[in-house]
Protein backbone atom coordinates (compact mmCIF):
# COMPACT_ATOMS: atom_id res chain seq x y z
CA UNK A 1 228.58 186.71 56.71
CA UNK A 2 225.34 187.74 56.04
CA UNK A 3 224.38 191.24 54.97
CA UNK A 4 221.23 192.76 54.95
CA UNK A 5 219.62 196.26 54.06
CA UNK A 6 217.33 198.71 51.90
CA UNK A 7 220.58 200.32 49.60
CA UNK A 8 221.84 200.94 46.49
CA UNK A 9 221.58 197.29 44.45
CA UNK A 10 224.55 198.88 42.12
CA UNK A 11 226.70 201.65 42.18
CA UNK A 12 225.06 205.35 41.84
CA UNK A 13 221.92 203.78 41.68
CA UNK A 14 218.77 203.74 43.99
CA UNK A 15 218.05 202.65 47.23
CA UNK A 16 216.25 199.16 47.23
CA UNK A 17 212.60 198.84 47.44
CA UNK A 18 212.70 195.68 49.39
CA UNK A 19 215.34 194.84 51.55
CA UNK A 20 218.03 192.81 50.09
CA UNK A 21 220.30 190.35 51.45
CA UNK A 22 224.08 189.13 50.10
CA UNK A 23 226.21 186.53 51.51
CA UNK A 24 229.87 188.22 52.13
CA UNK A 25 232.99 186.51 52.18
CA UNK A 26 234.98 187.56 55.30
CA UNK A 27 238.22 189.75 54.40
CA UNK A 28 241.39 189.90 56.72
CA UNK A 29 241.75 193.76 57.67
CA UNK A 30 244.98 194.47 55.84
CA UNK A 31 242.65 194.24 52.36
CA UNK A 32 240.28 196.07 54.28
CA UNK A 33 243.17 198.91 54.93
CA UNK A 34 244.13 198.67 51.31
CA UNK A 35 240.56 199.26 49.77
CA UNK A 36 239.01 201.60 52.47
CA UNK A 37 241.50 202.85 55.25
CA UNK A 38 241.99 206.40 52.87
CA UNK A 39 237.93 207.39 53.32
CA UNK A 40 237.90 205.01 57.25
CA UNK A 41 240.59 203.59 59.23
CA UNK A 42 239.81 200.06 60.01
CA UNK A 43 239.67 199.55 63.59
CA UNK A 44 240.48 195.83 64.04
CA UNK A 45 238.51 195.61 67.80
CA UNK A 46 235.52 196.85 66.86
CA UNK A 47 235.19 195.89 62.68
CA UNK A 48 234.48 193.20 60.75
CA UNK A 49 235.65 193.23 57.15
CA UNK A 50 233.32 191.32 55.00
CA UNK A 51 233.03 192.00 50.77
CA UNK A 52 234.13 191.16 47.40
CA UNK A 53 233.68 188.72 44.41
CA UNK A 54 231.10 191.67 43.24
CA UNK A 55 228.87 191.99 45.85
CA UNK A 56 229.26 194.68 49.05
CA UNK A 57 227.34 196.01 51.67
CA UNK A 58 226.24 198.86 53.46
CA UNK A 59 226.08 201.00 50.38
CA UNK A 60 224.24 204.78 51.09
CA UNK A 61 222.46 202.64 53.90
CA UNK A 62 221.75 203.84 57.61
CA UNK A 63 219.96 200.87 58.15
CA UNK A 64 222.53 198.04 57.34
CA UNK A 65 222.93 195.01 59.39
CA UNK A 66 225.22 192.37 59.40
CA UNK A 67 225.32 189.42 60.90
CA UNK A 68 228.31 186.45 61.59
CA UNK A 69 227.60 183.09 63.34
């Protein structure tokens, strides 16, 4: 899945000057549920759960867009 957006590049840092792109491996929504359902429940009709191996998206970014083919 691509990932694509203007955020943070690492953690607590600042938002992008250019707009970055990461390729995201696809996660099955139980790790999703493990990682993230404390701060957002993962609802399984309407999310995608894509992340890991170091890289993330969607950090401090309103303006985040992902795409799957």
């Amino acid at each position: 899945m691509a990932s694509a957006g203007w955020g943070r590049t690492v953690g607590g840092g600042s938002a992008a000057d250019n707009l970055q792109e990461a390729m995201l491996p696809v996660a099955e929504h139980s790790a999703c549920n493990r990682v993230n359902g404390v701060i957002l429940p993962v609802d399984v009709t309407s999310m995608v759960c894509a992340g890991g191996q170091g890289k993330g998206g969607c950090q401090v970014n309103k303006a985040c867009y992902s795409v799957r083919k």
